[in-house]
C-alpha atoms as a PDB file:
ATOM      1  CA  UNK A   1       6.577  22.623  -2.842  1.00  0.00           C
ATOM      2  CA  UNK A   2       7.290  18.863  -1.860  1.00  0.00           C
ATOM      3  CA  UNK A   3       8.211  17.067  -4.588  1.00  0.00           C
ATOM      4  CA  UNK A   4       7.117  13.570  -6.068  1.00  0.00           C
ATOM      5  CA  UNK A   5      10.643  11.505  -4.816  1.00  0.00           C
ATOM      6  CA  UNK A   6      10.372  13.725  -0.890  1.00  0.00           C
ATOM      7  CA  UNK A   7       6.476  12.116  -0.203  1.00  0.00           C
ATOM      8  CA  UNK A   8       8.025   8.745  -1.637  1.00  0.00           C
ATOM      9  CA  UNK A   9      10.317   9.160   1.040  1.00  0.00           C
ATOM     10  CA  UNK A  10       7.888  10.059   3.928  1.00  0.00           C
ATOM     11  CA  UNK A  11       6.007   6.877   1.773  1.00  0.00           C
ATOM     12  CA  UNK A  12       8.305   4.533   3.111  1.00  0.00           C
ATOM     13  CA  UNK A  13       8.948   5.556   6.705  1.00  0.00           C
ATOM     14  CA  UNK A  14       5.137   5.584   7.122  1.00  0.00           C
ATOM     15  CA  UNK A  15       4.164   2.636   4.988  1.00  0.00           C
ATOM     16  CA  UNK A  16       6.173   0.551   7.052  1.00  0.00           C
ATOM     17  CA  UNK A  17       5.025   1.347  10.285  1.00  0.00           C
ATOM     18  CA  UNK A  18       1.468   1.318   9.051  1.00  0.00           C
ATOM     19  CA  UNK A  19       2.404  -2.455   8.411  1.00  0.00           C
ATOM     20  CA  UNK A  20       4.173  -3.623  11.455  1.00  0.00           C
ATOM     21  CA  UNK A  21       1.412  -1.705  13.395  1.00  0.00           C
ATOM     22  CA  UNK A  22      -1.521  -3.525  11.795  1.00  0.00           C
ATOM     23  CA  UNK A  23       1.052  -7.351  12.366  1.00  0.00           C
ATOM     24  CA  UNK A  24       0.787  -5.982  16.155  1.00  0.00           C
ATOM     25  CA  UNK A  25      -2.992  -5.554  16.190  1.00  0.00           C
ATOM     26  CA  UNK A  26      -3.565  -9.006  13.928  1.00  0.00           C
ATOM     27  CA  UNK A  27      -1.248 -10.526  16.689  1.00  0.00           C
ATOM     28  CA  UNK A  28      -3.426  -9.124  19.520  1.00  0.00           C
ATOM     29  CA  UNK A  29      -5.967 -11.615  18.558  1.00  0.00           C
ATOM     30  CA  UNK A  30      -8.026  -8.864  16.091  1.00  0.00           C
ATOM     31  CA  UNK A  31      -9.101 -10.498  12.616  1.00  0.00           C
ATOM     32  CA  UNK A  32      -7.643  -9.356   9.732  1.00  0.00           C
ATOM     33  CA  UNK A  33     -11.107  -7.649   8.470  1.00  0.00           C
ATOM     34  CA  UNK A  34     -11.703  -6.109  11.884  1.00  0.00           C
ATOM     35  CA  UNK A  35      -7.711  -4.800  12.131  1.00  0.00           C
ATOM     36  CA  UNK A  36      -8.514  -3.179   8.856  1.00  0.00           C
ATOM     37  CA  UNK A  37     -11.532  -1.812   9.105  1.00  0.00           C
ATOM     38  CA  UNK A  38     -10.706   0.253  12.844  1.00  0.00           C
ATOM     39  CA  UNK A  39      -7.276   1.429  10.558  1.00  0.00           C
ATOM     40  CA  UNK A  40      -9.874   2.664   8.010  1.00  0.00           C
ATOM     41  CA  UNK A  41     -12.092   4.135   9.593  1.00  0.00           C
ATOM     42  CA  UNK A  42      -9.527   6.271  12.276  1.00  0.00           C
ATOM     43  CA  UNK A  43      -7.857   6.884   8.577  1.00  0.00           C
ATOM     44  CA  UNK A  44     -10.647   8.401   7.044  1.00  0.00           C
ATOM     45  CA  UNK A  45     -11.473  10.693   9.932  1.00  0.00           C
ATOM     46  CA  UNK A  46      -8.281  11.854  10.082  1.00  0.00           C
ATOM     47  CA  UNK A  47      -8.504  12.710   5.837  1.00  0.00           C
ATOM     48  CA  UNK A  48     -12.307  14.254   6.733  1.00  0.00           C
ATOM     49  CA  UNK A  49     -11.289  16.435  10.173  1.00  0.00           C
ATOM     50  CA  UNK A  50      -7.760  17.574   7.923  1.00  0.00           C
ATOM     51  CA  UNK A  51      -9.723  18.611   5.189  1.00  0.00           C
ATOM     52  CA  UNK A  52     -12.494  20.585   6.819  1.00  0.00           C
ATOM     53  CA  UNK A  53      -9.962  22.322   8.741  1.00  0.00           C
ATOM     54  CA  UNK A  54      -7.950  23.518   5.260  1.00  0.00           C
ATOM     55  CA  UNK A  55     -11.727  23.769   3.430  1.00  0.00           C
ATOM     56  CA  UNK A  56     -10.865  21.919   0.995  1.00  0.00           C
ATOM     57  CA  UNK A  57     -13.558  19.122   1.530  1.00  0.00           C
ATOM     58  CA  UNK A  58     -15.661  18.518  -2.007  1.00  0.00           C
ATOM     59  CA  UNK A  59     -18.105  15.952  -2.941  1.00  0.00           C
ATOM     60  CA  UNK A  60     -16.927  15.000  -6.549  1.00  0.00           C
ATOM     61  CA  UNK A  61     -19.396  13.867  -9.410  1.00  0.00           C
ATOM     62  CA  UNK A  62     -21.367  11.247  -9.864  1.00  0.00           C
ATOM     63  CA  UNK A  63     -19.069   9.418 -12.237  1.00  0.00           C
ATOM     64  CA  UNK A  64     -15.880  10.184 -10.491  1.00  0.00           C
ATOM     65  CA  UNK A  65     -17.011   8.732  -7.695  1.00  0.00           C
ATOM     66  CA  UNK A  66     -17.756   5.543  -9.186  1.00  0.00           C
ATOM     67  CA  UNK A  67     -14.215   5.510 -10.481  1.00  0.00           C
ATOM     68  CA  UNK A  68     -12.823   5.912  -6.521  1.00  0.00           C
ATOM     69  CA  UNK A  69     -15.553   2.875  -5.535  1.00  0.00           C
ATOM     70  CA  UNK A  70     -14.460   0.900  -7.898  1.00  0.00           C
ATOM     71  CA  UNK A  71     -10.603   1.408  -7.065  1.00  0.00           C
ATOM     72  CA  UNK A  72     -11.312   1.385  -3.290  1.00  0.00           C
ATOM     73  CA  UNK A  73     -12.888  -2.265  -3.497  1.00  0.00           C
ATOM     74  CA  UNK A  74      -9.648  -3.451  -5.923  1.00  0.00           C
ATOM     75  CA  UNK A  75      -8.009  -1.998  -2.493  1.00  0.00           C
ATOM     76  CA  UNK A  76      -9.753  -3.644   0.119  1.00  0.00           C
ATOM     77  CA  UNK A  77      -9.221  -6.763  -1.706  1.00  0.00           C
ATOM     78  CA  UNK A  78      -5.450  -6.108  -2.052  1.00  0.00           C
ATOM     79  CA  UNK A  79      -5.120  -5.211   1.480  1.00  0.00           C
ATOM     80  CA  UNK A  80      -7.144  -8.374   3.057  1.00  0.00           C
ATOM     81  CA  UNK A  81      -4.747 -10.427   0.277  1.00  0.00           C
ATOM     82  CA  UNK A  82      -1.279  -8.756   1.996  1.00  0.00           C
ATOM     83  CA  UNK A  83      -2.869  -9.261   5.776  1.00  0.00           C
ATOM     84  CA  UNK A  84      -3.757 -13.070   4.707  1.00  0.00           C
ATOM     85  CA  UNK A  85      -0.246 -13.331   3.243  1.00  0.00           C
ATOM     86  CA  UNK A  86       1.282 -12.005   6.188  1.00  0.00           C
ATOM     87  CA  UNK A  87      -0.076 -14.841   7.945  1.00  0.00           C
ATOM     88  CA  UNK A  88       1.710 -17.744   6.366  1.00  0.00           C
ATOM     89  CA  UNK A  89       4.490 -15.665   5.153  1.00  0.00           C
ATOM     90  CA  UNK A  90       8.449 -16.678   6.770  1.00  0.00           C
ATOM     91  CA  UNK A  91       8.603 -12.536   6.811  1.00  0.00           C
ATOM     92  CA  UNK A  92       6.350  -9.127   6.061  1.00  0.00           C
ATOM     93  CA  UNK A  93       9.282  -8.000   4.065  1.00  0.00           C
ATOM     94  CA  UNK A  94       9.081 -10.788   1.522  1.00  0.00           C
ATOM     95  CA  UNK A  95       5.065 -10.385   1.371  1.00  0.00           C
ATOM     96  CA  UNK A  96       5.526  -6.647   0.285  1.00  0.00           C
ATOM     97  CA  UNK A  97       8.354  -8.004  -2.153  1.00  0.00           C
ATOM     98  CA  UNK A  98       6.134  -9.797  -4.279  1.00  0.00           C
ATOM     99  CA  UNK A  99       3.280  -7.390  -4.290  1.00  0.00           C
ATOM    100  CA  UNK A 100       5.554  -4.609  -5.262  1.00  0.00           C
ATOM    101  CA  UNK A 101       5.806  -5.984  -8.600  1.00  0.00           C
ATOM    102  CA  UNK A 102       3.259  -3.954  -9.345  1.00  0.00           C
ATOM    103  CA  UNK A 103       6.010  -0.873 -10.362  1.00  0.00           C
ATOM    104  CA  UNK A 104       6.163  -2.483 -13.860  1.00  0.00           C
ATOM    105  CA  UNK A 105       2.628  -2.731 -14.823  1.00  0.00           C
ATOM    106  CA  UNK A 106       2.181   0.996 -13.567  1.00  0.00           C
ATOM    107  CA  UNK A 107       5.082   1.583 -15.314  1.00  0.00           C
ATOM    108  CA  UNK A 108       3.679   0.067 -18.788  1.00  0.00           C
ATOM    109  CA  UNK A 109       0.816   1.579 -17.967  1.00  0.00           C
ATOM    110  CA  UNK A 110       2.070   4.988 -17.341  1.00  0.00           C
ATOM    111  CA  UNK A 111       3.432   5.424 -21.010  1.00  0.00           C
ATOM    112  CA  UNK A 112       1.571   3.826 -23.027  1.00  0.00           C
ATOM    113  CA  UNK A 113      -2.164   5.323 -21.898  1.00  0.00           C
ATOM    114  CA  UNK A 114      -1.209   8.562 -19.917  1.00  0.00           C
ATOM    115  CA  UNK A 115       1.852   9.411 -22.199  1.00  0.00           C
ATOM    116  CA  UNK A 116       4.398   9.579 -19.125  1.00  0.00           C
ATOM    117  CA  UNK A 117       7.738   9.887 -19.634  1.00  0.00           C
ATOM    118  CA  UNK A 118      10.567   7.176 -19.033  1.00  0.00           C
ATOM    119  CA  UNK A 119      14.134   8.142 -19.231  1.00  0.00           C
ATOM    120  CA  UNK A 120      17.251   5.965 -18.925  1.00  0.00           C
ATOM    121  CA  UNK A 121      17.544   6.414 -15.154  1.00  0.00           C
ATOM    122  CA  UNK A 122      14.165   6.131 -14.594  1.00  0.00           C
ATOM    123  CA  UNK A 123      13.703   2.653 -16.150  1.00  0.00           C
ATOM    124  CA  UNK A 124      17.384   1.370 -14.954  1.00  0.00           C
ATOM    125  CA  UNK A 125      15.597   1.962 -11.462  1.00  0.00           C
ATOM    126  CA  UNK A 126      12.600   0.057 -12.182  1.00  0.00           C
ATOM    127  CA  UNK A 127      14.266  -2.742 -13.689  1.00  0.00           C
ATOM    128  CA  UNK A 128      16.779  -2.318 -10.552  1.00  0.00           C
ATOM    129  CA  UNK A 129      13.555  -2.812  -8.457  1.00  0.00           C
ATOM    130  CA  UNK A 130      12.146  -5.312  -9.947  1.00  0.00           C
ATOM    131  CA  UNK A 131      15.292  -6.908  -9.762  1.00  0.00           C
ATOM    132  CA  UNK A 132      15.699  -6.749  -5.862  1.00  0.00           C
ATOM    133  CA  UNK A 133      12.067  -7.835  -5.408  1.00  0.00           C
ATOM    134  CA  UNK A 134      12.963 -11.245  -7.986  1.00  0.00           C
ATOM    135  CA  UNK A 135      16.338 -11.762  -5.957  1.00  0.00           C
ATOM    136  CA  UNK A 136      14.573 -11.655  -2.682  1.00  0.00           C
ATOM    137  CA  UNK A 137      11.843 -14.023  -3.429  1.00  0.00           C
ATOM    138  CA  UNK A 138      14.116 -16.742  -5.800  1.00  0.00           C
ATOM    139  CA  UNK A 139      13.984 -19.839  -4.498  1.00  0.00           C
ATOM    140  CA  UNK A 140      12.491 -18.918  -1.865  1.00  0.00           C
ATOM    141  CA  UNK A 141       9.578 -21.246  -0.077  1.00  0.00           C
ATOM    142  CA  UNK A 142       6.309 -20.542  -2.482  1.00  0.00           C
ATOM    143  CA  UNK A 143       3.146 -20.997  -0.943  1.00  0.00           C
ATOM    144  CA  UNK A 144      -0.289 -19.669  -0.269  1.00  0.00           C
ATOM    145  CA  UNK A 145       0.794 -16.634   0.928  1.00  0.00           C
ATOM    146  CA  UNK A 146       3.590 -15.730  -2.285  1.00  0.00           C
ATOM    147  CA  UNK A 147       0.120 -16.424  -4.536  1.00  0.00           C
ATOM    148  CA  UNK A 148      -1.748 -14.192  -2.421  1.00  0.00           C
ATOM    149  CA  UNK A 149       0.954 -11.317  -2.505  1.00  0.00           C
ATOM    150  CA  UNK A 150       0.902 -12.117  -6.592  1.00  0.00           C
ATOM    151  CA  UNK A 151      -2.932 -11.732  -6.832  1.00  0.00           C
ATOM    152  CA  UNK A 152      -2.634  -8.376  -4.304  1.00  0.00           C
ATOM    153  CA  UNK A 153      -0.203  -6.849  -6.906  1.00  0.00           C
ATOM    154  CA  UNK A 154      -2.523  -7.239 -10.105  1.00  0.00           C
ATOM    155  CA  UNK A 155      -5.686  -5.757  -7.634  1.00  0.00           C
ATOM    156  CA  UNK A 156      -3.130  -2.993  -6.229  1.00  0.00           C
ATOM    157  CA  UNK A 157      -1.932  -2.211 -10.216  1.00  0.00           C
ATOM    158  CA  UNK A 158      -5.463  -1.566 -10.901  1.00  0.00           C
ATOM    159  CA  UNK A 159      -5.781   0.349  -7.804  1.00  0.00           C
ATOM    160  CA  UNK A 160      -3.602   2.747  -8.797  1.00  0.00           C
ATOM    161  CA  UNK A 161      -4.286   2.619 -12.563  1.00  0.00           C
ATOM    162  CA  UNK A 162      -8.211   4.292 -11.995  1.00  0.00           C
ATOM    163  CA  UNK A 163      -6.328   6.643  -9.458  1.00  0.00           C
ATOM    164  CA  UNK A 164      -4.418   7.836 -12.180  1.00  0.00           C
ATOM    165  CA  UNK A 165      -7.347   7.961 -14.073  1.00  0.00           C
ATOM    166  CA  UNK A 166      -9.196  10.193 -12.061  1.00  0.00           C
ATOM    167  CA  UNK A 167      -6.281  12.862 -11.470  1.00  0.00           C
ATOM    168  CA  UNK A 168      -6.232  13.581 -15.178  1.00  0.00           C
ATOM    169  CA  UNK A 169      -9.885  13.901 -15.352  1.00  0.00           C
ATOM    170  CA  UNK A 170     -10.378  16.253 -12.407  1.00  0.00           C
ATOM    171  CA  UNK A 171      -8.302  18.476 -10.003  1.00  0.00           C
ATOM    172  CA  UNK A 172      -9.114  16.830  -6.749  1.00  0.00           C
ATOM    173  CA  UNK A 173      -6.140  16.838  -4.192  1.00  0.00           C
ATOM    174  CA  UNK A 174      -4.389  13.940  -2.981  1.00  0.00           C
ATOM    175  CA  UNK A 175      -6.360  13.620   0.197  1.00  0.00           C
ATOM    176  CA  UNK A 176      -9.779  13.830  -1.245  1.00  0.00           C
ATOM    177  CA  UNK A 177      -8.920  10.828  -3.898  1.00  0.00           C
ATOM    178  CA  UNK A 178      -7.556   9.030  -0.924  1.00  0.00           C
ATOM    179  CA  UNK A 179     -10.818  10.009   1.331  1.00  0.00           C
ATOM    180  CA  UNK A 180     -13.555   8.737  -1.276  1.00  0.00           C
ATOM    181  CA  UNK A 181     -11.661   5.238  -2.128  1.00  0.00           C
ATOM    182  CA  UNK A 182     -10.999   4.591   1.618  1.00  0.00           C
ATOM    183  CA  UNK A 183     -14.941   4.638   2.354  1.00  0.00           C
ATOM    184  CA  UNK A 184     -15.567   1.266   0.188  1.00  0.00           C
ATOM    185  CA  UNK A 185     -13.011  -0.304   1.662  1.00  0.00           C
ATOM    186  CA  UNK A 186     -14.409  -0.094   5.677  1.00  0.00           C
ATOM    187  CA  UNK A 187     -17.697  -1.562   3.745  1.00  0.00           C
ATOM    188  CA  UNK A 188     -16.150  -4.565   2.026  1.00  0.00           C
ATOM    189  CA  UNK A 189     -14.307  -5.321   5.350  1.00  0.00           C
ATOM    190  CA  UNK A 190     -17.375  -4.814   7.408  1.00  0.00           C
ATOM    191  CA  UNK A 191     -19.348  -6.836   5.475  1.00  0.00           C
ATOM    192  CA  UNK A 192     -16.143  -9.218   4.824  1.00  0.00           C
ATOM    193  CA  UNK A 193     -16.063  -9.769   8.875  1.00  0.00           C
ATOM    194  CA  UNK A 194     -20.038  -9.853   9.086  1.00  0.00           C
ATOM    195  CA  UNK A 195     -20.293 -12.997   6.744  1.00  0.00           C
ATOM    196  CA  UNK A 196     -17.315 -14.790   8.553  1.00  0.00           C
ATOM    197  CA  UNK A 197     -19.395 -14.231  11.791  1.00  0.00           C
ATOM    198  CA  UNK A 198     -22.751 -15.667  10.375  1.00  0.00           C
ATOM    199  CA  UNK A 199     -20.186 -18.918   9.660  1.00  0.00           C
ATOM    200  CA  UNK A 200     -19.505 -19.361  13.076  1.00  0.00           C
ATOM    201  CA  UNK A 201     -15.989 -17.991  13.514  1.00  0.00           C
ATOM    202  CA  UNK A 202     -14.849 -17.031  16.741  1.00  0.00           C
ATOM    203  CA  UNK A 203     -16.290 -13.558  17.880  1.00  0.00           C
ATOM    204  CA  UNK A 204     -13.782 -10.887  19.178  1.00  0.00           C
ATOM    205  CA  UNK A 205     -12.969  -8.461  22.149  1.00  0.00           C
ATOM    206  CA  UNK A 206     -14.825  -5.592  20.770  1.00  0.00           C
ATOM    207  CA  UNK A 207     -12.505  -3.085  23.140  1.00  0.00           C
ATOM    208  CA  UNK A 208      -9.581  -4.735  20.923  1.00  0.00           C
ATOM    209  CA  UNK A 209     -11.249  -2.235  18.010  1.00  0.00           C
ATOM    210  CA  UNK A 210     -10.309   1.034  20.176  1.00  0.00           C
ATOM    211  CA  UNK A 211      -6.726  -0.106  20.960  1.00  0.00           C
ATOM    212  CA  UNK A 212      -3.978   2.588  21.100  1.00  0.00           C
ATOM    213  CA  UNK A 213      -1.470   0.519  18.429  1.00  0.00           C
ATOM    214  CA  UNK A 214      -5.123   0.789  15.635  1.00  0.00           C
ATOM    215  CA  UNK A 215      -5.433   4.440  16.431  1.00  0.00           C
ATOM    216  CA  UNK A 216      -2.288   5.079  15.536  1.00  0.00           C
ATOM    217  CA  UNK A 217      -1.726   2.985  12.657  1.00  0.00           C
ATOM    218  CA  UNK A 218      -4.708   5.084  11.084  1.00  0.00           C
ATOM    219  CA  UNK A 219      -3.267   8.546  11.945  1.00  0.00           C
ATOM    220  CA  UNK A 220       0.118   7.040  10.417  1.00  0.00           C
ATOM    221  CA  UNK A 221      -1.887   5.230   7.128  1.00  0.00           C
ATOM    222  CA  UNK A 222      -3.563   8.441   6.570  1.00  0.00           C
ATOM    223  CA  UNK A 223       0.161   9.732   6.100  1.00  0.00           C
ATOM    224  CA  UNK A 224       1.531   7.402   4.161  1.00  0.00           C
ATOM    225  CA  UNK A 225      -1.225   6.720   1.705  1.00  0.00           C
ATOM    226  CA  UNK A 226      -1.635  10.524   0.943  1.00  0.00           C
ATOM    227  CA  UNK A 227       1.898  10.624   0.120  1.00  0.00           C
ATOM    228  CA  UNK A 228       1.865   7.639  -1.591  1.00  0.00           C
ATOM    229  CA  UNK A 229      -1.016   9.308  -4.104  1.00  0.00           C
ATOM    230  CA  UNK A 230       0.768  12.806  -4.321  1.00  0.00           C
ATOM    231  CA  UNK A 231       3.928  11.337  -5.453  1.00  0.00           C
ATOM    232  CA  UNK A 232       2.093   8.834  -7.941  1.00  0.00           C
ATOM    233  CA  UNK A 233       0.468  12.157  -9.721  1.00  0.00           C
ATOM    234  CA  UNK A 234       3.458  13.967  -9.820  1.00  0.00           C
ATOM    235  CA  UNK A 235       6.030  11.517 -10.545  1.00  0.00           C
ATOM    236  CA  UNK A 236       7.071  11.732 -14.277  1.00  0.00           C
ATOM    237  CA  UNK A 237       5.901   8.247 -14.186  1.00  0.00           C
ATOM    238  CA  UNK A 238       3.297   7.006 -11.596  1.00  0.00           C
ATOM    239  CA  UNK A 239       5.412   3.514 -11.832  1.00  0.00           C
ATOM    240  CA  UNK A 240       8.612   5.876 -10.587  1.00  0.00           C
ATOM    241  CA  UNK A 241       6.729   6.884  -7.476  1.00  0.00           C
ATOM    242  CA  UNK A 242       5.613   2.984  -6.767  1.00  0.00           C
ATOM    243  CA  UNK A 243       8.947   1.667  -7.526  1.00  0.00           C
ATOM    244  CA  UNK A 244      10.595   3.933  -5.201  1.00  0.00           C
ATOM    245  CA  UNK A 245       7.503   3.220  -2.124  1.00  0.00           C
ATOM    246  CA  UNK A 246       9.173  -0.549  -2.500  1.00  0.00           C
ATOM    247  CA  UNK A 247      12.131   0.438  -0.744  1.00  0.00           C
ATOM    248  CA  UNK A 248      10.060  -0.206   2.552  1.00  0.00           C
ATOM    249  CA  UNK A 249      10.924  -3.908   1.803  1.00  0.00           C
ATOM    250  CA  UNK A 250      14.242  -3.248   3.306  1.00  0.00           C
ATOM    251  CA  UNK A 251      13.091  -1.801   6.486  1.00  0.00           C
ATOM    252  CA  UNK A 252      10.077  -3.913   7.111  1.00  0.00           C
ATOM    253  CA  UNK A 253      12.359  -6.667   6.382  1.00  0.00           C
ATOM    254  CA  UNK A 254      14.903  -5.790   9.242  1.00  0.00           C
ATOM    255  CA  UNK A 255      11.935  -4.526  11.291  1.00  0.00           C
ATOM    256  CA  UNK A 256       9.964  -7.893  11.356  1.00  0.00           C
ATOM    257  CA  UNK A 257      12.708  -9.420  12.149  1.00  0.00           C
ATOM    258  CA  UNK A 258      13.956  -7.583  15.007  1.00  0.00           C
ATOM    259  CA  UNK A 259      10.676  -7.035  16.470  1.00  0.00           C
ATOM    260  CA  UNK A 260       8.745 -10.875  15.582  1.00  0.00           C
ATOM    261  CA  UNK A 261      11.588 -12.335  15.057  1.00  0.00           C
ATOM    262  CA  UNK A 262      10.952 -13.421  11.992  1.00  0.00           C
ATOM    263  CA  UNK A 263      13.085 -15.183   9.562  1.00  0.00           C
ATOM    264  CA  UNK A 264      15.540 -13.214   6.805  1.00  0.00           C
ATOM    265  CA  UNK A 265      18.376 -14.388   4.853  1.00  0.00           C
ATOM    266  CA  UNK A 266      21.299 -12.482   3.520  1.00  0.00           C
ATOM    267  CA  UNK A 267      19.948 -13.105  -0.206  1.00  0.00           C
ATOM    268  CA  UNK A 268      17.307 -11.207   1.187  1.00  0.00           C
ATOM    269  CA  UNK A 269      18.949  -8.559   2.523  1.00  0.00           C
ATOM    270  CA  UNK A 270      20.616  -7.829  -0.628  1.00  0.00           C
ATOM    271  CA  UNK A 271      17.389  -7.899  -3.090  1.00  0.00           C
ATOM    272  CA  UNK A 272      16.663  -5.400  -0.989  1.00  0.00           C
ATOM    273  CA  UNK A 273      19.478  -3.638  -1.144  1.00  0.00           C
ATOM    274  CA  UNK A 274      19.135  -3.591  -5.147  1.00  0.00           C
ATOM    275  CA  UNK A 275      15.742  -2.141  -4.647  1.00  0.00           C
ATOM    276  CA  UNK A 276      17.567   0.829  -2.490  1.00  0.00           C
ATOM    277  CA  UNK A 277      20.302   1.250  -5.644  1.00  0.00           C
ATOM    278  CA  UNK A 278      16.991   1.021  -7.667  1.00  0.00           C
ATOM    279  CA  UNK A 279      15.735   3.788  -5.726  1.00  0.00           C
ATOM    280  CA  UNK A 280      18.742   6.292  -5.941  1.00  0.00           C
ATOM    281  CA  UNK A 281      18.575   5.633  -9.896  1.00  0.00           C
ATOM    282  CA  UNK A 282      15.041   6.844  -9.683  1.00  0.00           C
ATOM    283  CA  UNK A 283      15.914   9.875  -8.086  1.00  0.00           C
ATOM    284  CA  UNK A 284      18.668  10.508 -10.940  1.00  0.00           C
ATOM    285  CA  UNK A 285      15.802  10.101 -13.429  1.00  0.00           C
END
């Protein structure tokens, strides 16, 4: 049996290819709401074909379903908030900085409504985390796109906090919760794209939508997000699991920079690298 630290693990490798994929469609000349919609979409196949093959595909209740709309809209916002962000931002890495601060309210949350556990390691390595992601972004240029990563932390927190919700109220898998609050998402960024159309923004390449670099990035989102949710609901704190997921700062970091050229300091560098020691005290926890 994996366990909750391993999928954080695969979390990060995945997560931050997901990423620098989707920069390389948005860069193509794809809109943010189209770029995310395709990864959708190819993501939720991928969830639907995997499940049908294991039979494990289920059509929860009424009311848990609601639960996974709601979160899955909190998501789509969050996601269009990091792609808009990535836009004016001097590097990915420092985007996904600031919106990781959502460890700490998942942390909070963790003990005080679904009785989690915290023990000294564990919250050394949050605070650890949290202290990388502060050192990174200190002084550093604020803008829109710092206030955009903010506001996609809060919507991601939530995200995750009706997630949680959801596993303690049924025994769905993590690929069926992941399935069910992906759908809302392709509608709020169709509909997203739609209206920006009807204001006279420039149409796109529709054959941009079937590109080899979107295809991939869904098969590889469908990855990381299901690991992402297994090792949130078995984590002895969902805010370990998400505090751990934030050492893909360091790699998208060194990845944007080396591939976009994009801009990264040393001070950086080592926020980041507290967020790794962060990350090896969670695993002592």
């Amino acid at each position: 049996m994996i366990d909750w630290f391993i999928a954080s693990l695969v979390q990060i490798f995945f997560v931050t290819l997901g990423w620098i994929l989707l920069k390389k469609a948005r860069r193509s000349g794809l809109s943010n709401e189209a770029s995310l919609a395709v990864y959708f979409v190819v993501l939720s196949l991928v969830l639907f074909v995997w499940q049908m093959i294991r039979g494990t595909f289920v059509i929860p209740s009424f009311s848990t379903l609601g639960f996974l709309f709601l979160a899955g809209i909190l998501a789509a916002v969050s996601n269009l908030c990091i792609m808009y962000s990535f836009d004016t931002s001097p590097n990915q890495g420092l985007t996904l900085a600031v919106a990781a601060s959502q460890s700490i309210i998942i942390l909070i949350f963790g003990v005080f409504l679904l009785s989690a556990q915290v023990s000294l390691w564990g919250g050394t390595g949050v605070l650890l985390v949290i202290a990388g992601i502060f050192t990174i972004h200190h002084k550093s240029r604020s803008s829109r796109w710092s206030g955009l990563a903010f506001l996609a932390a809060f919507l991601s927190a939530g995200y995750w906090l009706l997630i949680l919700l959801v596993n303690t109220r049924s025994s769905l898998s993590s690929d069926v919760l992941l399935l069910y609050a992906s759908l809302p998402q392709i509608l709020v960024f169709i509909f997203t794209r739609y209206m920006l159309l009807i204001k006279g923004n420039k149409k796109e390449n529709t054959k941009k939508y079937f590109s080899s670099v979107l295809l991939i990035a869904g098969v590889v989102g469908a990855i990381a997000n299901s690991a992402s949710i297994f090792a949130a609901t078995h984590a002895p704190n969902p805010g370990y699991a998400t505090a751990v997921g934030s050492a893909s700062i360091l790699l998208t970091l060194c990845a944007s920079s080396l591939l976009y050229k994009e801009k990264v300091t040393w001070k950086q560098l080592i926020g980041a690298s507290i967020v790794v020691a962060g990350v090896i005290a969670l695993k002592l926890a």
